[in-house]
PDB file of N, CA and C in Angstrom:
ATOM      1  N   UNK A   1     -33.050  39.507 -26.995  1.00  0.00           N
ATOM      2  CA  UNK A   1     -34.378  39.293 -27.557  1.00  0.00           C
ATOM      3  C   UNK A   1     -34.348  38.054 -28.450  1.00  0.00           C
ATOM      4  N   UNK A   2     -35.228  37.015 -28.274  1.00  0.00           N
ATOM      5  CA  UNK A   2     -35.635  36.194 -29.186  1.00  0.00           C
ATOM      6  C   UNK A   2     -37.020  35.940 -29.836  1.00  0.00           C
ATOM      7  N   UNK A   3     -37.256  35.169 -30.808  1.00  0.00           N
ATOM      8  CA  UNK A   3     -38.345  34.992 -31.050  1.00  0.00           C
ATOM      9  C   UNK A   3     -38.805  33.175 -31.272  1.00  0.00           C
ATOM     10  N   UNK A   4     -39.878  32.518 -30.639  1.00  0.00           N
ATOM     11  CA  UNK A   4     -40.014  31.757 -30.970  1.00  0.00           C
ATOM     12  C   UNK A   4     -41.884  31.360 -31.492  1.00  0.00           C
ATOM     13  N   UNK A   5     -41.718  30.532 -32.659  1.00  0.00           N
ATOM     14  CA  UNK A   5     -43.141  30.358 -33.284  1.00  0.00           C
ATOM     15  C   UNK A   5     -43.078  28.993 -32.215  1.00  0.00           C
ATOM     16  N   UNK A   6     -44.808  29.077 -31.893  1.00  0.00           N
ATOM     17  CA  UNK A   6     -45.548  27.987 -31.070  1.00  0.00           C
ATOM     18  C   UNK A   6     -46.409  27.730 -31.946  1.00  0.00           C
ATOM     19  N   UNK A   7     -46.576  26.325 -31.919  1.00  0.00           N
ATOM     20  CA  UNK A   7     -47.983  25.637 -32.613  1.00  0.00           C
ATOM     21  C   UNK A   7     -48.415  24.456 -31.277  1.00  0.00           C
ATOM     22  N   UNK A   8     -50.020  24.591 -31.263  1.00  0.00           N
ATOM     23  CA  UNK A   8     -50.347  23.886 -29.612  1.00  0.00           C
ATOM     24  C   UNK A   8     -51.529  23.256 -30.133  1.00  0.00           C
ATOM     25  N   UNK A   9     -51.059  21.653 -29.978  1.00  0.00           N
ATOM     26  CA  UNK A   9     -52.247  20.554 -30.606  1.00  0.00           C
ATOM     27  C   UNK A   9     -53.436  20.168 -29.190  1.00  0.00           C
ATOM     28  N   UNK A  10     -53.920  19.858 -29.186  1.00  0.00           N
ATOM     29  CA  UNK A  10     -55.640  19.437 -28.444  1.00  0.00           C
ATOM     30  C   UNK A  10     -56.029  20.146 -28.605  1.00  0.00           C
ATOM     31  N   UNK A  11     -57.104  19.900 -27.630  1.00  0.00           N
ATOM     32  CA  UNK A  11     -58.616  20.853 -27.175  1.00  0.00           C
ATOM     33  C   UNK A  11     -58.143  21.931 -27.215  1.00  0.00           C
ATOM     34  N   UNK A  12     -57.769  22.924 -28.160  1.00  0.00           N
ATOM     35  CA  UNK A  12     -57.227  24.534 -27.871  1.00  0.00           C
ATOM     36  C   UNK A  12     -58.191  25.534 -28.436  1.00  0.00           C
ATOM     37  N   UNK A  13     -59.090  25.363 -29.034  1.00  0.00           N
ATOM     38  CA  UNK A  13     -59.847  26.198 -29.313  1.00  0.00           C
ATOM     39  C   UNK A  13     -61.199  25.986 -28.844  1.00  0.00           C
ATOM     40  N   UNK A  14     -61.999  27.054 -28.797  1.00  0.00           N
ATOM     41  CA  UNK A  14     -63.450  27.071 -28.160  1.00  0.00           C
ATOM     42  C   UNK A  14     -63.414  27.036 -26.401  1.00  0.00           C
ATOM     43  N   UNK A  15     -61.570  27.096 -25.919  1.00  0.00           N
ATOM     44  CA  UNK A  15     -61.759  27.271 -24.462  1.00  0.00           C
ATOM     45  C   UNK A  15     -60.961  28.356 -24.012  1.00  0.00           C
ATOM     46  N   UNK A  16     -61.121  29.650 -24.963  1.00  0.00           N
ATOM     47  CA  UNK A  16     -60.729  30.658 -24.334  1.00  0.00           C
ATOM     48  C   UNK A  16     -58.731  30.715 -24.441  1.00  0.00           C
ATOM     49  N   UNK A  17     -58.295  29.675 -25.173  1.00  0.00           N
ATOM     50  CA  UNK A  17     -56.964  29.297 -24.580  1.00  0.00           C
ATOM     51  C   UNK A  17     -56.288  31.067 -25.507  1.00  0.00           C
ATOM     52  N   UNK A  18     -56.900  31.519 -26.691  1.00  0.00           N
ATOM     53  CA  UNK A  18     -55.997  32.454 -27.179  1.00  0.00           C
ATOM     54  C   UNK A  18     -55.987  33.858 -26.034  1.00  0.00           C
ATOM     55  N   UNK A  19     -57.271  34.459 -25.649  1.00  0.00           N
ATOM     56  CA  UNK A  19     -57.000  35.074 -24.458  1.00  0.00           C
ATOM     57  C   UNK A  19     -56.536  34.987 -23.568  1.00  0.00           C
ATOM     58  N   UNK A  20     -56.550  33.819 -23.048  1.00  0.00           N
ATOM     59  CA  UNK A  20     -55.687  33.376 -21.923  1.00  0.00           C
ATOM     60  C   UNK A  20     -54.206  33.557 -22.478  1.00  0.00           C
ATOM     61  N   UNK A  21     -53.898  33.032 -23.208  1.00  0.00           N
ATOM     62  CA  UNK A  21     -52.527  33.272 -23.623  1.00  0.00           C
ATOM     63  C   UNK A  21     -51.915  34.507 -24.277  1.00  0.00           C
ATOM     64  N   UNK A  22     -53.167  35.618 -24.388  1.00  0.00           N
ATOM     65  CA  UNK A  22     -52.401  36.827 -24.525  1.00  0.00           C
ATOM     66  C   UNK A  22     -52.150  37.602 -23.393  1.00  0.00           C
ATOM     67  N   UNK A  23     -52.889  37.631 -22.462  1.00  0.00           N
ATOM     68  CA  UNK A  23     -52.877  37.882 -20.837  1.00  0.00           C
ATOM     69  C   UNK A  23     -51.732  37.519 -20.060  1.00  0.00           C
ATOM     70  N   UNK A  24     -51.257  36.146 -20.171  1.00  0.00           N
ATOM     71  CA  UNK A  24     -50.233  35.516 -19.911  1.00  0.00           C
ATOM     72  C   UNK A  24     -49.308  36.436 -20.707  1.00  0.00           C
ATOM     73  N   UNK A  25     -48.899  36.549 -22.045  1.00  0.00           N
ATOM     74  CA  UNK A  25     -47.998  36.740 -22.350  1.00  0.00           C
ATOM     75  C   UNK A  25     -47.814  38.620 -22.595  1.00  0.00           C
ATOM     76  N   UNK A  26     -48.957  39.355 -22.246  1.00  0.00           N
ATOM     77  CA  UNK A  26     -48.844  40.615 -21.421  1.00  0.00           C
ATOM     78  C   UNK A  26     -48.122  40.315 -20.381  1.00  0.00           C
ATOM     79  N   UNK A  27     -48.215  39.732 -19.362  1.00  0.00           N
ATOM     80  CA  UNK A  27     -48.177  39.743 -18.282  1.00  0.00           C
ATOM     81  C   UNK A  27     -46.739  39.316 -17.839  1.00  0.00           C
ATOM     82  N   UNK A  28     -46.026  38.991 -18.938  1.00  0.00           N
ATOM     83  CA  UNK A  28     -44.859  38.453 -19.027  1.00  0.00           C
ATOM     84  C   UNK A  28     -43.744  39.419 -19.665  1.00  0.00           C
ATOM     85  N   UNK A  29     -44.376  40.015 -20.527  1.00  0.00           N
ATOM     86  CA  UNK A  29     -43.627  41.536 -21.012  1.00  0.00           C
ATOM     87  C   UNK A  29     -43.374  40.842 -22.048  1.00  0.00           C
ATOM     88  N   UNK A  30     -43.813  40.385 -23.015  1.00  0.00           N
ATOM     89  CA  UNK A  30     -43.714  39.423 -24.333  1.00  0.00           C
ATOM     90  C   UNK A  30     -44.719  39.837 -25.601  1.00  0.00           C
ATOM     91  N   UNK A  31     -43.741  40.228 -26.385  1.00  0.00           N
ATOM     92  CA  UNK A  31     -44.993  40.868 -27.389  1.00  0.00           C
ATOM     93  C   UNK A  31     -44.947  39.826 -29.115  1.00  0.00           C
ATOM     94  N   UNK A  32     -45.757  39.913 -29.697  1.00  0.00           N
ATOM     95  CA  UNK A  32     -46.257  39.169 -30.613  1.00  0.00           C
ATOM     96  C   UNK A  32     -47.888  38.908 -30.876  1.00  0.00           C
ATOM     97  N   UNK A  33     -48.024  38.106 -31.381  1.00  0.00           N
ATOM     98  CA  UNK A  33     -49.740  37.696 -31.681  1.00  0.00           C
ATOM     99  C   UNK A  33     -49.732  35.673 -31.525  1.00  0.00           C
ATOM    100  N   UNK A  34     -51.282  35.578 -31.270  1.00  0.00           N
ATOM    101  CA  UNK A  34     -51.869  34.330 -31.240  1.00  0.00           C
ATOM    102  C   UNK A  34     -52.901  34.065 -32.361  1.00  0.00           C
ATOM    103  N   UNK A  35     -53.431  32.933 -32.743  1.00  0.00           N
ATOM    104  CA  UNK A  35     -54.416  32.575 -33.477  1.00  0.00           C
ATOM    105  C   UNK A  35     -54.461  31.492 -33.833  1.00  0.00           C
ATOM    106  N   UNK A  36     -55.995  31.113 -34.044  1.00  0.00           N
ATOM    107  CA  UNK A  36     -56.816  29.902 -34.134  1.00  0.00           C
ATOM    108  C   UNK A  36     -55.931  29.190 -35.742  1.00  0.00           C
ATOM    109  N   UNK A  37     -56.259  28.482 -36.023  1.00  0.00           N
ATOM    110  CA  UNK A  37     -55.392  27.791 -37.095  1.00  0.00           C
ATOM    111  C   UNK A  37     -57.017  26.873 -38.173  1.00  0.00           C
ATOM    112  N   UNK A  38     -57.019  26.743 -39.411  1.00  0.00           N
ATOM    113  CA  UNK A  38     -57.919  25.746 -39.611  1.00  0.00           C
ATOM    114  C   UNK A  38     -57.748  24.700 -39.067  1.00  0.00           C
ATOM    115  N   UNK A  39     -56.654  24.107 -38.980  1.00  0.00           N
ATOM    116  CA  UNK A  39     -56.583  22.543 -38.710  1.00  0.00           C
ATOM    117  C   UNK A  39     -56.920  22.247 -36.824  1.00  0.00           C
ATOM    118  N   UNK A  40     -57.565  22.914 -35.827  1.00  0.00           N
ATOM    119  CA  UNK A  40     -57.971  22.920 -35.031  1.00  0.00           C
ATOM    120  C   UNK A  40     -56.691  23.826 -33.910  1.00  0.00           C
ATOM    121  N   UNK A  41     -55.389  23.683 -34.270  1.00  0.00           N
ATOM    122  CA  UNK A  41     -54.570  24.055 -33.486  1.00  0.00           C
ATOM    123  C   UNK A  41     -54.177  25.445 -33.273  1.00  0.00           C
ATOM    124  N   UNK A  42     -53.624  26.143 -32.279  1.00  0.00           N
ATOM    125  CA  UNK A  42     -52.909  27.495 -32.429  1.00  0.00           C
ATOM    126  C   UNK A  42     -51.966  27.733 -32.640  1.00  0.00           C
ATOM    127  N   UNK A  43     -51.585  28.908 -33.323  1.00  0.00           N
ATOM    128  CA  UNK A  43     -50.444  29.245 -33.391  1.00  0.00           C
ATOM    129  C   UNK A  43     -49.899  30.356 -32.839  1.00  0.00           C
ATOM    130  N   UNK A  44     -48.815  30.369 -32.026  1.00  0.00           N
ATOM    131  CA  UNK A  44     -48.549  31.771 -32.143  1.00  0.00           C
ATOM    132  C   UNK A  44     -47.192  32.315 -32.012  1.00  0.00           C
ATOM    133  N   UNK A  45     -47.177  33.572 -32.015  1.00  0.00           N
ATOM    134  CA  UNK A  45     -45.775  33.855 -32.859  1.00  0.00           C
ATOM    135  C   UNK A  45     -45.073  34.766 -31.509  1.00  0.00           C
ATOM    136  N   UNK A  46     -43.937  34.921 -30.518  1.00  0.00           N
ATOM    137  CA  UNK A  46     -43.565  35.370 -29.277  1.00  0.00           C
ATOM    138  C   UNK A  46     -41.839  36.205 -29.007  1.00  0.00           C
ATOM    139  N   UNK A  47     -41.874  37.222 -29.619  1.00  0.00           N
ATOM    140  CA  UNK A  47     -40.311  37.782 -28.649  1.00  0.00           C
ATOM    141  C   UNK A  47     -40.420  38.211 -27.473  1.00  0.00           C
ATOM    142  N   UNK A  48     -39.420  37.960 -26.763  1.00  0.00           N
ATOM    143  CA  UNK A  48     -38.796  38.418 -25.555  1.00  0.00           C
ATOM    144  C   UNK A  48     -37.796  37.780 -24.833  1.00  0.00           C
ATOM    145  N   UNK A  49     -37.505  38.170 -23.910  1.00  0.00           N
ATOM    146  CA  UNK A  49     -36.321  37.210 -23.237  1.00  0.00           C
ATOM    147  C   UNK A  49     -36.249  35.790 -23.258  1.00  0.00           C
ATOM    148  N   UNK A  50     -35.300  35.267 -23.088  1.00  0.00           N
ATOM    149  CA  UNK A  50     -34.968  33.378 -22.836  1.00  0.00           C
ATOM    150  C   UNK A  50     -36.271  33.351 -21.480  1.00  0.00           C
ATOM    151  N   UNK A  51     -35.866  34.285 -20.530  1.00  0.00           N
ATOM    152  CA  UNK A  51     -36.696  33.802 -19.292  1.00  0.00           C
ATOM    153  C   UNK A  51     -38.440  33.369 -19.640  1.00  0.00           C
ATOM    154  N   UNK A  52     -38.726  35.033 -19.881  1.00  0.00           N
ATOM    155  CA  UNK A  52     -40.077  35.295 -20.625  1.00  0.00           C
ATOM    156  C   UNK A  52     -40.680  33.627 -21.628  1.00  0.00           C
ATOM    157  N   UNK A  53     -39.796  33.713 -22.367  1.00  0.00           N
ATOM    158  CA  UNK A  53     -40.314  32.559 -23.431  1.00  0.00           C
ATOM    159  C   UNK A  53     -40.387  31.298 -22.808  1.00  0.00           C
ATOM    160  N   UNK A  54     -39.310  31.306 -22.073  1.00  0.00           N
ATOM    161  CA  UNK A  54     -39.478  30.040 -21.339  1.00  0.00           C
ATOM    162  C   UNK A  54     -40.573  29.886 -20.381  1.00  0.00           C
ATOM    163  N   UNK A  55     -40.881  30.808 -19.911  1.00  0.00           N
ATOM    164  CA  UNK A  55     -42.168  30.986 -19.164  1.00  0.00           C
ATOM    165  C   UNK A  55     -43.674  30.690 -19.885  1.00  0.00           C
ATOM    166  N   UNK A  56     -43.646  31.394 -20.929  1.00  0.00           N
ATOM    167  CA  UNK A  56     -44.677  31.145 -21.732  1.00  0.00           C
ATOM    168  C   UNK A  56     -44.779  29.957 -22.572  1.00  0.00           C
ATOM    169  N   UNK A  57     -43.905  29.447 -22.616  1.00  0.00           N
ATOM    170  CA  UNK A  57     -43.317  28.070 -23.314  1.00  0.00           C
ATOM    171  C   UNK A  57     -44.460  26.929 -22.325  1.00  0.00           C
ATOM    172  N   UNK A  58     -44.052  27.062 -21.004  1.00  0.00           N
ATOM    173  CA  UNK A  58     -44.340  26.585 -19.866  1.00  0.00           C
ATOM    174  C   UNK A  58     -45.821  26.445 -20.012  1.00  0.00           C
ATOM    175  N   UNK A  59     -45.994  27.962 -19.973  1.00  0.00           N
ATOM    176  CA  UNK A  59     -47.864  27.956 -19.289  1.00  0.00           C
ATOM    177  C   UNK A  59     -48.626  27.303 -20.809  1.00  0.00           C
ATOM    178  N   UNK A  60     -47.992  27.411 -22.270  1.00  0.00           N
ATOM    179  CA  UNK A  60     -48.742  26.897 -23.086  1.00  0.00           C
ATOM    180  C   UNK A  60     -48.909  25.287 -23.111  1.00  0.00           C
ATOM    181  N   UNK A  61     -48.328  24.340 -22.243  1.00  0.00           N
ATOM    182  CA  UNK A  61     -48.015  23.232 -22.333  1.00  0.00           C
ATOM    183  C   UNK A  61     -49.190  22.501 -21.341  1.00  0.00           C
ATOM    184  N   UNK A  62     -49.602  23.968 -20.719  1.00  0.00           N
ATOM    185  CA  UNK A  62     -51.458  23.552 -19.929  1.00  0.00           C
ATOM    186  C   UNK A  62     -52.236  24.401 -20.078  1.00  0.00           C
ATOM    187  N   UNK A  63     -52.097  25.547 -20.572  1.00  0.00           N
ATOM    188  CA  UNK A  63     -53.063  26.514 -21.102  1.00  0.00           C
ATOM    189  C   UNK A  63     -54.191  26.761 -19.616  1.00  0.00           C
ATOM    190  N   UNK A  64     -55.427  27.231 -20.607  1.00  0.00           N
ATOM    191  CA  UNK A  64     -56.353  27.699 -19.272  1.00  0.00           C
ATOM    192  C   UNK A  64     -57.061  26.645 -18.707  1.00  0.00           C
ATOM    193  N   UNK A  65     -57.842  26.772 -17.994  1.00  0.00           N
ATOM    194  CA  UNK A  65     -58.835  25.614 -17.409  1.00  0.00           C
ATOM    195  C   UNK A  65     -59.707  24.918 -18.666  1.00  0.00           C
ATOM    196  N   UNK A  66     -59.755  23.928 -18.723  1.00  0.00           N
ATOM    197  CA  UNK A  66     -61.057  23.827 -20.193  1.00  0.00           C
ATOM    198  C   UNK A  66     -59.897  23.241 -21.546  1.00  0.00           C
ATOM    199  N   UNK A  67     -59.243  23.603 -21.775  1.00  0.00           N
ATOM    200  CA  UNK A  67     -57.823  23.239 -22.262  1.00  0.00           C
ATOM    201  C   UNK A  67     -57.316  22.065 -22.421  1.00  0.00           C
ATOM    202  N   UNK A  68     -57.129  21.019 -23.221  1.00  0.00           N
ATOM    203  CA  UNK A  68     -56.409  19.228 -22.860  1.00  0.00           C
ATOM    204  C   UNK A  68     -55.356  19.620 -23.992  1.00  0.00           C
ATOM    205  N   UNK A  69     -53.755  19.898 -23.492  1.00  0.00           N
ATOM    206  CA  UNK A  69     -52.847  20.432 -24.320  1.00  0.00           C
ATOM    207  C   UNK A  69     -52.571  18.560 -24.783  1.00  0.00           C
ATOM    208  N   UNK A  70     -52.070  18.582 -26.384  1.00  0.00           N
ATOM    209  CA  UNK A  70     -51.328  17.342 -26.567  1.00  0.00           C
ATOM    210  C   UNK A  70     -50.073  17.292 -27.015  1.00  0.00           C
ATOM    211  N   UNK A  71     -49.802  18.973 -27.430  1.00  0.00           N
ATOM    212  CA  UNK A  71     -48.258  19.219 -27.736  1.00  0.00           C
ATOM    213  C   UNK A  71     -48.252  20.651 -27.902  1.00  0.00           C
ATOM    214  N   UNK A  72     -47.166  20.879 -27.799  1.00  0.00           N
ATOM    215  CA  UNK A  72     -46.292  22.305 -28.267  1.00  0.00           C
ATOM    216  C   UNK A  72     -45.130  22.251 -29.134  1.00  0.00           C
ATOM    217  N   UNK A  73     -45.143  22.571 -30.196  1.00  0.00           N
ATOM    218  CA  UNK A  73     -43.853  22.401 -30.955  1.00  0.00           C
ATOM    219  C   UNK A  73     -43.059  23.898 -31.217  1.00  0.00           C
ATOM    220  N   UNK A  74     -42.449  23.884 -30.598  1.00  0.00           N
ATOM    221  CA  UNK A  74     -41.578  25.383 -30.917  1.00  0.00           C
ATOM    222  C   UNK A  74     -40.599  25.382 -31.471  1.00  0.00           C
ATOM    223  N   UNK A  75     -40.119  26.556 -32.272  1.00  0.00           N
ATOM    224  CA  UNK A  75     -39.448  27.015 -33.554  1.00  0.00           C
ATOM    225  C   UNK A  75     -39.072  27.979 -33.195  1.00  0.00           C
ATOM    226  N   UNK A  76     -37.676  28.104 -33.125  1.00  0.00           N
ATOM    227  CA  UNK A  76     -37.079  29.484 -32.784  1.00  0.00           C
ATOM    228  C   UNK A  76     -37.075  29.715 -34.494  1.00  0.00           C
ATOM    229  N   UNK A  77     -36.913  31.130 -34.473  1.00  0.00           N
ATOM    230  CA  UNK A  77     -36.643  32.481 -35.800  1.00  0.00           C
ATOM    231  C   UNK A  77     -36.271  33.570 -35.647  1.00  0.00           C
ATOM    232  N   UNK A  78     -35.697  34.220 -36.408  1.00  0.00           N
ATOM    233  CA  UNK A  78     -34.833  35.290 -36.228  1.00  0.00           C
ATOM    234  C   UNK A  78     -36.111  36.359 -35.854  1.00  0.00           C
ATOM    235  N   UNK A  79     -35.357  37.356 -34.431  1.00  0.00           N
ATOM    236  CA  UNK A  79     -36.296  38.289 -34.413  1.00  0.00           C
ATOM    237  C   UNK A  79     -37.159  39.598 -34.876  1.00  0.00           C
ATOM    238  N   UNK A  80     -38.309  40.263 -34.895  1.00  0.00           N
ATOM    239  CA  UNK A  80     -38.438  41.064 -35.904  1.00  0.00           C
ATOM    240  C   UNK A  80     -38.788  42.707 -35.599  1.00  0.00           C
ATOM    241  N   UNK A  81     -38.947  42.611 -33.646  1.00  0.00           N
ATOM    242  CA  UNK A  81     -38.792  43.786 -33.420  1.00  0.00           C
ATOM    243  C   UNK A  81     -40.509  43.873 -33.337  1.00  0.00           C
ATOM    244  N   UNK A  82     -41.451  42.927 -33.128  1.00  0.00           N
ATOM    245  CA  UNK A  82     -42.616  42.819 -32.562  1.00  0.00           C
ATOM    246  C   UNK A  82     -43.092  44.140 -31.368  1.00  0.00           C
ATOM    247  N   UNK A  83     -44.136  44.707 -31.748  1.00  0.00           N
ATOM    248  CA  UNK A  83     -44.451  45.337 -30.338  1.00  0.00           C
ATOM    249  C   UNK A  83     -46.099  45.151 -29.988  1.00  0.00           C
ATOM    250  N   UNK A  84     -46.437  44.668 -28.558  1.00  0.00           N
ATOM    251  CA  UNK A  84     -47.761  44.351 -28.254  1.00  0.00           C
ATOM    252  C   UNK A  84     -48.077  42.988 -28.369  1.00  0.00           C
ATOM    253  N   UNK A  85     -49.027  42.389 -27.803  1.00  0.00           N
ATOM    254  CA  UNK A  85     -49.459  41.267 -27.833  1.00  0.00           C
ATOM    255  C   UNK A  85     -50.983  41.242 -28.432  1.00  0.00           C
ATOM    256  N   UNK A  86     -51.025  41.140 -29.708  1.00  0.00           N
ATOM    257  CA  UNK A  86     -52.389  40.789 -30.208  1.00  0.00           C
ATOM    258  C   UNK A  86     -52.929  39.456 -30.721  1.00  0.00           C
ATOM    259  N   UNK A  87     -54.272  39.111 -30.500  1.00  0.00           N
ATOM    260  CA  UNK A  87     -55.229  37.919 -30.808  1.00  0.00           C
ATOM    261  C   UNK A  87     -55.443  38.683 -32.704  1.00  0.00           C
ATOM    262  N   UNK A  88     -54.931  37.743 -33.392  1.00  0.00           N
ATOM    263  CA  UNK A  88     -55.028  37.481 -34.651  1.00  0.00           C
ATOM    264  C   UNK A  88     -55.903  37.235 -35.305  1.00  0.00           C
ATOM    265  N   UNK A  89     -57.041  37.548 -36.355  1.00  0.00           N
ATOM    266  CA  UNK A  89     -58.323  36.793 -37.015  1.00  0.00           C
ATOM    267  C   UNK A  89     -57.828  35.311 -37.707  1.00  0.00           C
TER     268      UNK A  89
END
């Protein structure tokens, strides 16, 4: 199990990208949370396997349709035993 924090710069909000990316990362067997950020960007926070993360690593680097990604900066951190994938206020 690992955990890595994502922060994802462009167009990421107002196109659906945090649902999309909790779906994705259901769908991946990856639990943690997402959320909108003031400064326009998301963040979000992800354990599960090397594979898993790397996967989700992946799909955040184009997000959903509607989406113009300009970066992903990821941060591995020690893990905390996360369960579920929830959208964050």
């Amino acid at each position: 199990m690992i955990r890595r924090r994502l922060v994802v710069r462009g167009t990421v909000q107002g196109v659906g990208y945090r649902w999309s990316l909790t779906r994705e990362a259901r769908r991946l067997g990856v639990q943690g949370w997402v959320r909108n950020r003031p400064d326009g960007t998301v963040e979000a926070v992800a354990e599960g396997t090397e594979d898993a993360l790397t996967a989700l690593v992946a799909w955040c680097r184009t997000g959903p349709g509607g989406a113009q990604v300009t970066g992903v900066d990821v941060i591995d951190e020690a893990p905390q035993g996360l369960s579920g994938f929830d959208i964050e206020p």
